[in-house]
N, C-alpha and C. Protein backbone atom coordinates (compact mmCIF):
# COMPACT_ATOMS: atom_id res chain seq x y z
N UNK A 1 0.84 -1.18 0.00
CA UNK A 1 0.00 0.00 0.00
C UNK A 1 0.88 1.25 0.00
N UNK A 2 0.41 2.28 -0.98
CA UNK A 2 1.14 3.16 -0.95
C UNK A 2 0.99 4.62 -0.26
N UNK A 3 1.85 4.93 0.69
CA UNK A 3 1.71 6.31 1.65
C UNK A 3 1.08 7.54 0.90
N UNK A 4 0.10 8.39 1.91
CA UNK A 4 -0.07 9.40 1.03
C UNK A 4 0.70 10.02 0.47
N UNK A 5 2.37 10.51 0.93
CA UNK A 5 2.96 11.59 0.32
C UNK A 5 3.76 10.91 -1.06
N UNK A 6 3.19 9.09 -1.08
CA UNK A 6 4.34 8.68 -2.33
C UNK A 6 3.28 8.95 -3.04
N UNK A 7 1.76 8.82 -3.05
CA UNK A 7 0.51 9.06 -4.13
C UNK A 7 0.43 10.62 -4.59
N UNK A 8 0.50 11.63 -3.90
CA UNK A 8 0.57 13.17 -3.46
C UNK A 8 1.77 13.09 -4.70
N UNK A 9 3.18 12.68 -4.43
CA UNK A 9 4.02 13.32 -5.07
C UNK A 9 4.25 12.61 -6.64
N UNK A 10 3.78 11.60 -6.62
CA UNK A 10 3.42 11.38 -7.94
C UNK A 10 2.26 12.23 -8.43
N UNK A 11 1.50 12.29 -8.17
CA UNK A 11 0.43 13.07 -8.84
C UNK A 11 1.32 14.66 -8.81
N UNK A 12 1.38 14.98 -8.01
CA UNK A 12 2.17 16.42 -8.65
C UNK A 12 2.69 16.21 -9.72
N UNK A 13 3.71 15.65 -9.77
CA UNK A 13 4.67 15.21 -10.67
C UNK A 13 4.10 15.27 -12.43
N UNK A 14 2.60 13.92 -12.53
CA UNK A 14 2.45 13.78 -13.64
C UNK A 14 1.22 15.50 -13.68
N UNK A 15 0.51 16.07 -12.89
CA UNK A 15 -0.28 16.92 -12.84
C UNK A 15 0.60 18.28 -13.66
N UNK A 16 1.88 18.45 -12.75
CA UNK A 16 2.60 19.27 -13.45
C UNK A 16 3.48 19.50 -14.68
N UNK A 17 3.65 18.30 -14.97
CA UNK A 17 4.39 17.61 -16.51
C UNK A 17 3.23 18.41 -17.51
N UNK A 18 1.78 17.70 -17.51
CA UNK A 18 0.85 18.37 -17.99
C UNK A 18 0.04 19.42 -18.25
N UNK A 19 0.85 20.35 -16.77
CA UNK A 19 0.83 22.03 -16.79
C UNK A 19 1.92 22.70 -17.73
N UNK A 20 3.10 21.82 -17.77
CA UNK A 20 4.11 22.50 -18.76
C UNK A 20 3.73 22.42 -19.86
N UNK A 21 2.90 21.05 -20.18
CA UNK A 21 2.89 20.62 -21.65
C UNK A 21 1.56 21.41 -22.25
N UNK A 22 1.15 21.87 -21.52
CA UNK A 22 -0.47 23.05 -21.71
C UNK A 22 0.52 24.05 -22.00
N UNK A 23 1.85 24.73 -21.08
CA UNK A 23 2.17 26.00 -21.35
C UNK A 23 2.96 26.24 -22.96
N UNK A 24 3.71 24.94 -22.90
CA UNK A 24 4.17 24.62 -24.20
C UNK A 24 3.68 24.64 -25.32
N UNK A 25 2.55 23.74 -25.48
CA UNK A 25 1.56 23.84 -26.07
C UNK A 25 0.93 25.25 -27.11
N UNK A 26 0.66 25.77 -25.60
CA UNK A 26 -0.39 27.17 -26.21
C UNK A 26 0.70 28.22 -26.70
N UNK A 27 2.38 28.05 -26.60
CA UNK A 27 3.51 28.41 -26.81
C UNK A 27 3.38 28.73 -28.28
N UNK A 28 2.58 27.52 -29.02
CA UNK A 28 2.77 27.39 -30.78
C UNK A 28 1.22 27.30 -31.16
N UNK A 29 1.07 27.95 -31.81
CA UNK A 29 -0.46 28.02 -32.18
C UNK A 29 -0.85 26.98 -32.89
N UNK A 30 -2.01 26.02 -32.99
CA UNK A 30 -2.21 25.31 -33.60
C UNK A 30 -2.58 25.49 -35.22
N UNK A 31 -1.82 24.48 -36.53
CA UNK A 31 -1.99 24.72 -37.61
C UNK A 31 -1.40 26.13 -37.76
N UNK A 32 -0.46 26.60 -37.28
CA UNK A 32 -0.18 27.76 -38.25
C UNK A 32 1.55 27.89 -37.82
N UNK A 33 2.07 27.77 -38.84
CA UNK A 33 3.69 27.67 -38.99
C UNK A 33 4.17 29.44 -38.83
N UNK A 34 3.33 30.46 -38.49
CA UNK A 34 4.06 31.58 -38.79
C UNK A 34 4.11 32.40 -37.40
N UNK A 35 5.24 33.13 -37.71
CA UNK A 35 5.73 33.11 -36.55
C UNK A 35 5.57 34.02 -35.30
N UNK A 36 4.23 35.21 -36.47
CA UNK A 36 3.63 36.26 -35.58
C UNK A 36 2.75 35.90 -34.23
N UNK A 37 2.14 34.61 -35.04
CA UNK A 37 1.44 34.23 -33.65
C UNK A 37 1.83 33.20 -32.24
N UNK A 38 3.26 33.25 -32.16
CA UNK A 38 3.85 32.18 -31.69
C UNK A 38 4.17 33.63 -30.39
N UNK A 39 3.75 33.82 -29.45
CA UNK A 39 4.44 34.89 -28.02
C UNK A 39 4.44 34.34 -27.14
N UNK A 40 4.94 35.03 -26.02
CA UNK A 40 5.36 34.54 -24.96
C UNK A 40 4.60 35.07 -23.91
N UNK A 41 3.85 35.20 -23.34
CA UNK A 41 2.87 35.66 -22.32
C UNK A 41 2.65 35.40 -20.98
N UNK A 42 2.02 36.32 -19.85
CA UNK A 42 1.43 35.10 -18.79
C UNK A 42 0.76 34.59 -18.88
N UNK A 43 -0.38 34.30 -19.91
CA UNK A 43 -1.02 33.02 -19.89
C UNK A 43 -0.62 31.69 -20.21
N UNK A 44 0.73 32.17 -20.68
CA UNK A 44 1.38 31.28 -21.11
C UNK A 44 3.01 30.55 -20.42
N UNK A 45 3.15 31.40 -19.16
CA UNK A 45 4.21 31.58 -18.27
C UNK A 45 3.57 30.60 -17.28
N UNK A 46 2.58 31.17 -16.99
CA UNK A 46 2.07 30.48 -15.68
C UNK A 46 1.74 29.11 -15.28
N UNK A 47 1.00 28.51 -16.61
CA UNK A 47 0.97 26.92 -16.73
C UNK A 47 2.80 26.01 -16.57
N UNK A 48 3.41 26.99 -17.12
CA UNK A 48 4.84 26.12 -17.00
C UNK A 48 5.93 26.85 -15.79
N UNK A 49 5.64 27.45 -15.28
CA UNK A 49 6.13 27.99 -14.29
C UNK A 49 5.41 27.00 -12.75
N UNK A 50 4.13 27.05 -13.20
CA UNK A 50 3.20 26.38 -11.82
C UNK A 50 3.50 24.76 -12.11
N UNK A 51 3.54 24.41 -13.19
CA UNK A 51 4.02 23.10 -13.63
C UNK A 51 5.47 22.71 -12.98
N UNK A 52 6.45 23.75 -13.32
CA UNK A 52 7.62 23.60 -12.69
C UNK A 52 7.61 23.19 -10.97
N UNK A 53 6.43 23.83 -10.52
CA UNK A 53 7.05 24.13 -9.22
C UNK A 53 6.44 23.02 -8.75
N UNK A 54 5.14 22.40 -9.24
CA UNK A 54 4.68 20.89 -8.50
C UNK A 54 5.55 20.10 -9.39
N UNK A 55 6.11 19.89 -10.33
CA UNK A 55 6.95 18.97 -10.15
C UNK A 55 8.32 18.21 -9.39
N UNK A 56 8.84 19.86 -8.86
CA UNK A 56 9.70 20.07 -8.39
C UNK A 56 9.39 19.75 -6.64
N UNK A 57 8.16 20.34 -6.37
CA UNK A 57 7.36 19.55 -4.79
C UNK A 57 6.85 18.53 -5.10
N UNK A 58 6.45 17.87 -6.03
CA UNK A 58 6.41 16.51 -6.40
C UNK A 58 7.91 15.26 -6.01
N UNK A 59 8.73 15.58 -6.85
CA UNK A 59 9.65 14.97 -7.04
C UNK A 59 10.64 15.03 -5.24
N UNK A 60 10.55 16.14 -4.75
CA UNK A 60 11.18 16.20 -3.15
C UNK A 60 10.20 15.30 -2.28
N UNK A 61 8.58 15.43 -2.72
CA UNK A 61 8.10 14.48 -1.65
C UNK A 61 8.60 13.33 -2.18
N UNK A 62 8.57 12.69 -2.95
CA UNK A 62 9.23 11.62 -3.46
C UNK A 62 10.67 11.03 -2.67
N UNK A 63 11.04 11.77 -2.72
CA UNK A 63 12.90 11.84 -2.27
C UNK A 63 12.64 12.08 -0.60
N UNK A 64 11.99 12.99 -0.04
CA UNK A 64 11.87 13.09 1.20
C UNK A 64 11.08 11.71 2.01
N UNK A 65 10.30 11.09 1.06
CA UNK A 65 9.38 9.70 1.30
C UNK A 65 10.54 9.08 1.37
N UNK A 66 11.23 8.43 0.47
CA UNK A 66 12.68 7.34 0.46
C UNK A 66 13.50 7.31 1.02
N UNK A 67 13.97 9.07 1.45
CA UNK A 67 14.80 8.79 2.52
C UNK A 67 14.50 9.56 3.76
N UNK A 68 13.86 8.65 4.50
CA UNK A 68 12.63 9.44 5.57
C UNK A 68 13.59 9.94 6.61
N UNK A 69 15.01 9.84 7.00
CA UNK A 69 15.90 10.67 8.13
C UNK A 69 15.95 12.25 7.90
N UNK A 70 16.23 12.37 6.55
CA UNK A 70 16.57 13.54 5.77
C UNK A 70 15.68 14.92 6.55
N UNK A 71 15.72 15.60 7.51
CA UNK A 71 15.23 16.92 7.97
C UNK A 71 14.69 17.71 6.77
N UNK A 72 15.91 18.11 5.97
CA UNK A 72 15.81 19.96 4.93
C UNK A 72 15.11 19.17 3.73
N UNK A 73 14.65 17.53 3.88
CA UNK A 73 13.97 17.46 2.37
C UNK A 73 12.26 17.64 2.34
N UNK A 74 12.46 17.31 3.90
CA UNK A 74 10.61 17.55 4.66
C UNK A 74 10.40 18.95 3.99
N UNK A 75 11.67 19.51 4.76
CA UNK A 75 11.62 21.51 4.95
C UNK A 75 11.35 21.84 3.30
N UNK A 76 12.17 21.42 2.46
CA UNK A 76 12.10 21.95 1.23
C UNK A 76 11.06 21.24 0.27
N UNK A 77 10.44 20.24 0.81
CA UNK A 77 9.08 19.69 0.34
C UNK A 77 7.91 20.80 0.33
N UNK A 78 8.12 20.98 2.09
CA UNK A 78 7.05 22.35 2.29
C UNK A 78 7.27 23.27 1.66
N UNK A 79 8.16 23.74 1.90
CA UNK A 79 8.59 25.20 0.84
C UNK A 79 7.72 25.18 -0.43
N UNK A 80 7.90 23.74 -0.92
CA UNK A 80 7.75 24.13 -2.78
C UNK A 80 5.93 23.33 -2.81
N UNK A 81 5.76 22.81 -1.80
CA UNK A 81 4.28 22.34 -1.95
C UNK A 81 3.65 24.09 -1.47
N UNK A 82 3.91 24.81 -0.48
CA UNK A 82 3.34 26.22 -0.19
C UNK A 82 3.38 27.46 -1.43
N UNK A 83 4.63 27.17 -2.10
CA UNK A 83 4.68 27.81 -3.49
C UNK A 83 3.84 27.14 -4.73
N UNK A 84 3.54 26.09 -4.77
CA UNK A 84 2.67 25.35 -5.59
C UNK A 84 1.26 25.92 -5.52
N UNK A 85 0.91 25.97 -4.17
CA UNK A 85 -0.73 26.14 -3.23
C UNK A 85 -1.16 27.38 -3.78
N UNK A 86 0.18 28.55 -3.47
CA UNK A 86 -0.33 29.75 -3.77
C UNK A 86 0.03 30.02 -5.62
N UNK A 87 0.26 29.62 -6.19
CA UNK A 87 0.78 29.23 -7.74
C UNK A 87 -0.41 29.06 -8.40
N UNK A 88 -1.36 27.66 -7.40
CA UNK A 88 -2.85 27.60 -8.61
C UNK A 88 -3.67 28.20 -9.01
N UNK A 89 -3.97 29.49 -7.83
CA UNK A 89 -4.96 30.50 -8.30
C UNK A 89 -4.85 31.53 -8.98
N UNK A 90 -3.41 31.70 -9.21
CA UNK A 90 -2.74 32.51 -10.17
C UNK A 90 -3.20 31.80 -11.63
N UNK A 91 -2.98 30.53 -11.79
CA UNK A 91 -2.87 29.91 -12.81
C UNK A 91 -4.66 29.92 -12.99
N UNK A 92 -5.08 29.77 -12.06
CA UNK A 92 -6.89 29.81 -12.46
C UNK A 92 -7.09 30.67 -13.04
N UNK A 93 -6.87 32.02 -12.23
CA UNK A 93 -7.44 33.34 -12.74
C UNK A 93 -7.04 33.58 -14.07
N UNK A 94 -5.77 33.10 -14.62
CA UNK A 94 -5.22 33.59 -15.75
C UNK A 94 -5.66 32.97 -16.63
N UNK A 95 -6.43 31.59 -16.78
CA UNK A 95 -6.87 30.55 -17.79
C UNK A 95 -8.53 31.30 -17.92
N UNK A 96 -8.85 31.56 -16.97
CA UNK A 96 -10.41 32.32 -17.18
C UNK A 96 -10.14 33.61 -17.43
N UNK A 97 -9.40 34.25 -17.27
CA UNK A 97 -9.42 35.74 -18.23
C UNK A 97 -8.70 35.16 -19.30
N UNK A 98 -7.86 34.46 -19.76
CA UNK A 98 -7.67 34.27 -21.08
C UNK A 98 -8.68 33.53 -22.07
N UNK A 99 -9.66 32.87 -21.10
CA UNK A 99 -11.13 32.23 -21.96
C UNK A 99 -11.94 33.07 -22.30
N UNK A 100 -12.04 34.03 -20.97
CA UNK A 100 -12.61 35.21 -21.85
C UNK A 100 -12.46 36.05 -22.72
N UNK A 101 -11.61 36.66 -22.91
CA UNK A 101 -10.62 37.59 -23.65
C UNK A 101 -10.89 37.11 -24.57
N UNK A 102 -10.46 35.38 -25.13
CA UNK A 102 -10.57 34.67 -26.74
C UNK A 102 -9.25 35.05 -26.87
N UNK A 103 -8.71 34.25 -27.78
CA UNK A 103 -7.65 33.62 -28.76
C UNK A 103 -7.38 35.07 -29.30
N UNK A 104 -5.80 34.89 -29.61
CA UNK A 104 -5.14 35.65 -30.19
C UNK A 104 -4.92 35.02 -31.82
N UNK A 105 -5.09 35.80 -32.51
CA UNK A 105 -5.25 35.48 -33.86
C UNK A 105 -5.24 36.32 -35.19
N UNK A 106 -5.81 36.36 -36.40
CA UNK A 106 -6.11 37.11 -37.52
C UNK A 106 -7.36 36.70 -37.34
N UNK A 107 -8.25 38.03 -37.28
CA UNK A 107 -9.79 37.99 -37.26
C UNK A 107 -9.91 38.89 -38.70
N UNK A 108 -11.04 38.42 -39.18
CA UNK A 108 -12.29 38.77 -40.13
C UNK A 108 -13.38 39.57 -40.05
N UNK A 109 -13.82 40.70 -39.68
CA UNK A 109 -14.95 41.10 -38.90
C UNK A 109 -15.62 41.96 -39.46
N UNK A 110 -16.65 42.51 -40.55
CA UNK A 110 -17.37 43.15 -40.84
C UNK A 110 -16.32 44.24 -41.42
N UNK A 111 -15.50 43.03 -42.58
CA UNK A 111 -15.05 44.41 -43.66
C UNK A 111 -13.42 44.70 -42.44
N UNK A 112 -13.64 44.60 -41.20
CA UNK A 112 -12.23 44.69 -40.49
C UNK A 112 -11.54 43.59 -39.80
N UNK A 113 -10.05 43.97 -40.22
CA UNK A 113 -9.14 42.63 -40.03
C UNK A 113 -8.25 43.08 -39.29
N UNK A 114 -7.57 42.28 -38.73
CA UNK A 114 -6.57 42.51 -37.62
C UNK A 114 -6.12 41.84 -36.86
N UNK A 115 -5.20 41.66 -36.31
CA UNK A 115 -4.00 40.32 -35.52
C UNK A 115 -3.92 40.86 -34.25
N UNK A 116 -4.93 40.19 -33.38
CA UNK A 116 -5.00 40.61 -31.73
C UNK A 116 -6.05 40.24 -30.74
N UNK A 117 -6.16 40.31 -29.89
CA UNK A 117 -6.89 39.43 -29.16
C UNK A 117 -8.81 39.50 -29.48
N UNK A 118 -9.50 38.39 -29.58
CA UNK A 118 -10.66 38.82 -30.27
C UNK A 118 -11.55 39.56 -29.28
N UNK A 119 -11.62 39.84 -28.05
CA UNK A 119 -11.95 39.90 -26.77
C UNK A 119 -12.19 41.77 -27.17
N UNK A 120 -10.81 42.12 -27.80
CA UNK A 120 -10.30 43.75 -27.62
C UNK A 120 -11.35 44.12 -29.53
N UNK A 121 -11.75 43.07 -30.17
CA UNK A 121 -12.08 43.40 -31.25
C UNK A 121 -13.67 43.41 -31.10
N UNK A 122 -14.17 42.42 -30.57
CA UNK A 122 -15.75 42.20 -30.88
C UNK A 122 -16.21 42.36 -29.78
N UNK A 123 -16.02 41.71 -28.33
CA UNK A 123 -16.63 42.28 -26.94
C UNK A 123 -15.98 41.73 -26.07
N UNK A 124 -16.02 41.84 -24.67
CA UNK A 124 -15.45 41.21 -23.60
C UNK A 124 -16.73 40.97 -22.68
N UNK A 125 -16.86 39.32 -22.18
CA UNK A 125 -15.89 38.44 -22.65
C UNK A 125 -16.59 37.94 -23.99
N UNK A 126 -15.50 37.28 -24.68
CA UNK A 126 -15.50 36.67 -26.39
C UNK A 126 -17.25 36.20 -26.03
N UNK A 127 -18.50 36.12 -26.98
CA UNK A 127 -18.78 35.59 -26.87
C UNK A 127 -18.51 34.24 -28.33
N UNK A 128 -18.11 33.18 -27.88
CA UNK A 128 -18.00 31.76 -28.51
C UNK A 128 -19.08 31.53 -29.41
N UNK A 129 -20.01 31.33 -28.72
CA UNK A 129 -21.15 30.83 -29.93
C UNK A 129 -21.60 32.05 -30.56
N UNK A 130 -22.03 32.40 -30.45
CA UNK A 130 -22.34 33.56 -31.04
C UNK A 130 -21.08 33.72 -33.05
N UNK A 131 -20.14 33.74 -32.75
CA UNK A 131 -19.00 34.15 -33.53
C UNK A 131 -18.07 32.61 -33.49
N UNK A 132 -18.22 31.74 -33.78
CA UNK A 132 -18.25 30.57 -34.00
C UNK A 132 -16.49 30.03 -34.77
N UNK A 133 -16.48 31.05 -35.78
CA UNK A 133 -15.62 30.53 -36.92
C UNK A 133 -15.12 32.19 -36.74
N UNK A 134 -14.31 33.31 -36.29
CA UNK A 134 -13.97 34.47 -36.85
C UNK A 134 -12.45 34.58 -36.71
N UNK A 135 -11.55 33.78 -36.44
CA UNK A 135 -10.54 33.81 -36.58
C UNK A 135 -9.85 33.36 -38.40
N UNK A 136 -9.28 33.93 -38.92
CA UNK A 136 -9.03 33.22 -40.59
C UNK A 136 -7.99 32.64 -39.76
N UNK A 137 -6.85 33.18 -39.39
CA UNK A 137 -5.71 32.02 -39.61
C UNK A 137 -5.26 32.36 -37.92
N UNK A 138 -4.75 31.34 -37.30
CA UNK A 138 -5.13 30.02 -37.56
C UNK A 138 -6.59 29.50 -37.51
N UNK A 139 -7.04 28.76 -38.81
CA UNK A 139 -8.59 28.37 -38.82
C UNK A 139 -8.79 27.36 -37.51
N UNK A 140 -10.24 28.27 -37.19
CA UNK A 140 -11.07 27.28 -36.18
C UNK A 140 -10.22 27.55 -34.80
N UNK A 141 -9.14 28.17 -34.55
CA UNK A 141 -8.43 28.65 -33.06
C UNK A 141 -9.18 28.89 -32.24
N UNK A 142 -10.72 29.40 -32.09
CA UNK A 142 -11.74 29.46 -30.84
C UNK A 142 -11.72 28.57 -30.27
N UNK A 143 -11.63 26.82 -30.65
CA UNK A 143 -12.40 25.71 -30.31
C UNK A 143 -11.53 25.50 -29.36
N UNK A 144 -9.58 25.49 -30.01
CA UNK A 144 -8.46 25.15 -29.98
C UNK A 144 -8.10 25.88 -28.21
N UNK A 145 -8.34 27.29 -28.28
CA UNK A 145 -7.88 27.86 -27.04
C UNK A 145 -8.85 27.91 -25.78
N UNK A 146 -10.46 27.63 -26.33
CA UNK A 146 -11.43 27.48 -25.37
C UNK A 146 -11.18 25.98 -24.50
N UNK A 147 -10.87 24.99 -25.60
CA UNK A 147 -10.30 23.99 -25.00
C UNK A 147 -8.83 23.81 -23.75
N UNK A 148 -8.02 24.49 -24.49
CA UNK A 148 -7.07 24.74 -24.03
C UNK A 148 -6.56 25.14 -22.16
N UNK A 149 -8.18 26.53 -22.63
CA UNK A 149 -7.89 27.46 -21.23
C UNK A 149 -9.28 26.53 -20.23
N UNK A 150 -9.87 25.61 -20.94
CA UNK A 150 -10.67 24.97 -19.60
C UNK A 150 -9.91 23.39 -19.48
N UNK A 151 -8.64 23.16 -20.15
CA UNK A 151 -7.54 22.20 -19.37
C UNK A 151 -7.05 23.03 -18.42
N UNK A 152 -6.32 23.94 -18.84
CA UNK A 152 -5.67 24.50 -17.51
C UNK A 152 -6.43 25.09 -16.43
N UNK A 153 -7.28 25.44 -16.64
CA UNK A 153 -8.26 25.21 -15.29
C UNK A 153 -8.52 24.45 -14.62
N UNK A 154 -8.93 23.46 -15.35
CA UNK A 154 -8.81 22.01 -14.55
C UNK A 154 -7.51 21.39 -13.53
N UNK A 155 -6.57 21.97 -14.40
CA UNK A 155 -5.12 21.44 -13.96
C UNK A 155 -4.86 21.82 -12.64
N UNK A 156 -5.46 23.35 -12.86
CA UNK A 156 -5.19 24.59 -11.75
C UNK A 156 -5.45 23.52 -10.91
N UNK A 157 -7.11 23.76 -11.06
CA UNK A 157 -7.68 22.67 -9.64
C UNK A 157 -7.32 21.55 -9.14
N UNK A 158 -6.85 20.99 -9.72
CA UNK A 158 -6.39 19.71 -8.93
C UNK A 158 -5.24 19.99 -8.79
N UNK A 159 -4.28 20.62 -9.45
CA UNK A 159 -3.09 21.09 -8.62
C UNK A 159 -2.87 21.55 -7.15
N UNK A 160 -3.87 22.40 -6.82
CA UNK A 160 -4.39 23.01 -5.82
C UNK A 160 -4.80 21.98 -4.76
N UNK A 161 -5.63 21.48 -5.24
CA UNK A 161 -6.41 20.26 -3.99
C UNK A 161 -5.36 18.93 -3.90
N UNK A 162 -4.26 18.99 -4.32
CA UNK A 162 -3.36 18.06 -4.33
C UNK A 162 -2.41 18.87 -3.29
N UNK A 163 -1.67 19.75 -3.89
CA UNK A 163 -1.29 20.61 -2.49
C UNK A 163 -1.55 21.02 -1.59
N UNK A 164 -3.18 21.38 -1.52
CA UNK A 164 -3.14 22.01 -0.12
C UNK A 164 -3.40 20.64 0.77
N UNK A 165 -3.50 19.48 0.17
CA UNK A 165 -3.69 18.37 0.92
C UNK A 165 -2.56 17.94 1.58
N UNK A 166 -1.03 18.04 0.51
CA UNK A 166 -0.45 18.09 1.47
C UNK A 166 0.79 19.16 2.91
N UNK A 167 0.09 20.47 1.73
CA UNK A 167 0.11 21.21 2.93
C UNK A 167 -0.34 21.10 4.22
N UNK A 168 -2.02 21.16 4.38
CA UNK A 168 -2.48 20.43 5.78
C UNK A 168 -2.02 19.54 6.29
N UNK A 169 -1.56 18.35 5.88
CA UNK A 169 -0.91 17.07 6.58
C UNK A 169 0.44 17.78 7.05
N UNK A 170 1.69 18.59 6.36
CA UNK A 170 2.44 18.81 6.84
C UNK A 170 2.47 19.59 7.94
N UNK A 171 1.90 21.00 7.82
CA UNK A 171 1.17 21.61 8.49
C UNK A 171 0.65 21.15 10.09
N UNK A 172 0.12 19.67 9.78
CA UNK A 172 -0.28 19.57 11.35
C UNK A 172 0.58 18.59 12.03
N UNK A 173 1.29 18.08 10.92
CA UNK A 173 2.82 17.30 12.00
C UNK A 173 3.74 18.83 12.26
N UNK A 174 4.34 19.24 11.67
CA UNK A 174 4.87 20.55 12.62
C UNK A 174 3.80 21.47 13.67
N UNK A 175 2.34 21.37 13.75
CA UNK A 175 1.99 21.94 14.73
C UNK A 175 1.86 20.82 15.86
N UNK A 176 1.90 19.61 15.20
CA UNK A 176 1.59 18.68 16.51
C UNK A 176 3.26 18.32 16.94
N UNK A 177 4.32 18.12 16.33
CA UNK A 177 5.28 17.80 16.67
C UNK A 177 6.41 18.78 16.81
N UNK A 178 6.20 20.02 16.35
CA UNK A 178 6.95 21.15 16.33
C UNK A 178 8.33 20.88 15.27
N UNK A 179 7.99 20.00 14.56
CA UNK A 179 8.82 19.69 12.80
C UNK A 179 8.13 19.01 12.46
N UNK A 180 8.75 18.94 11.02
CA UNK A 180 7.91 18.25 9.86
C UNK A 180 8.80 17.15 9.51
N UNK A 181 10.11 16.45 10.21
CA UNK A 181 10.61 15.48 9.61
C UNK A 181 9.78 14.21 10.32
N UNK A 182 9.71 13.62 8.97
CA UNK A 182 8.61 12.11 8.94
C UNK A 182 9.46 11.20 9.28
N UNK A 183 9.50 10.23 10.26
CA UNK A 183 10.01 8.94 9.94
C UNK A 183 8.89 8.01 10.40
N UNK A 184 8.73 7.06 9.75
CA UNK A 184 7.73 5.42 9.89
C UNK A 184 8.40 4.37 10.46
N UNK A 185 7.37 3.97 11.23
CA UNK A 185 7.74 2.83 12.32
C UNK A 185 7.86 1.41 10.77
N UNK A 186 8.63 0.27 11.20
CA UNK A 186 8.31 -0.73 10.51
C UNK A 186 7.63 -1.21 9.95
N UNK A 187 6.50 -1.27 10.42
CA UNK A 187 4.79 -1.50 10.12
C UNK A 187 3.65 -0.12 9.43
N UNK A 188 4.46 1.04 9.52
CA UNK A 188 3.34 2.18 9.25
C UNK A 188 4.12 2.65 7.66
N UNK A 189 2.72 2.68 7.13
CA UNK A 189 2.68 3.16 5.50
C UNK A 189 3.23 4.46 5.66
N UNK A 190 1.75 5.43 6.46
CA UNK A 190 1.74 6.68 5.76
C UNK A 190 1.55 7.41 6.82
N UNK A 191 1.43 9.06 6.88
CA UNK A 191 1.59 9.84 8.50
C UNK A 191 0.23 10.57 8.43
């Protein structure tokens, strides 16, 4: 049976792999090789930045689980699971104002064209159905980034409820024990 913090830090791990690969991702626009629409943004920082950092509190609970004497790997577990915690709602907020806003693109619009966010062209927030198809290139990009920004939302969230889970657990062995270094008796899984 496996301890919470070895289940916890795997799931960071693959949770945040999949926050980079969202930031990466939305890095290159889909179907379109050119190179105006390829930027660098915070909506686009934040998925691989917040990705970084649960993998990185992923991979220490991991290491702090295996070698359970280790003091500064507890300490630096917490550290990067408390930077993770406060990381997801950053990453929320930024995936829902970028859903709203709409895709950055070449729009079509009543005789006017232009390369920029559709949000700043037709209304805020985008409405989707309504305007269905108004990006020309890259074609069909509404579907592409609406999808996109309600993965990383998702991600947010369970990023979040993965950390603060094991924030609280750490959290109440240093309030109950006055530290956070774990060690298991012979017989005990998990703390």
């Amino acid at each position: 049976m496996k301890g919470l913090y070895q289940v916890a830090g795997q799931t960071l791990i693959v949770l945040g792999s999949l926050s980079v690969l969202s930031g990466v991702i939305a890095f290159f626009p889909v179907c379109s090789y050119k190179f105006w629409f390829t930027g660098w943004s915070v909506r686009i920082a934040c998925p691989i930045w917040n990705g970084a950092l649960a993998i990185t509190a992923g991979t220490l609970l991991l290491w702090a689980y295996k070698e359970q004497t280790q003091r500064y790997l507890w300490e630096t577990s917490f550290t990067f699971v408390i930077l993770s915690t406060l990381g997801c709602p950053f990453h929320f907020a930024i995936a829902l104002e970028s859903a709203l806003l709409g895709p950055y693109c070449f729009y079509s619009f009543s005789g006017i064209a232009g390369t920029n966010y559709l949000g700043y062209a037709v209304a805020y927030p985008f409405p989707y159905a309504k305007f269905p198809s108004l990006c020309v290139d890259p074609l069909h990009y509404e579907k592409y980034h609406l999808t996109l920004q309600f993965f990383d939302s998702c991600l947010s969230f369970a990023l979040f409820c993965v950390s603060l889970t094991v924030f609280i657990k750490l959290s109440a062995k240093l309030i109950q024990k006055g530290h956070i270094n774990i060690s298991f008796s012979a017989g005990e899984v998990g703390a």
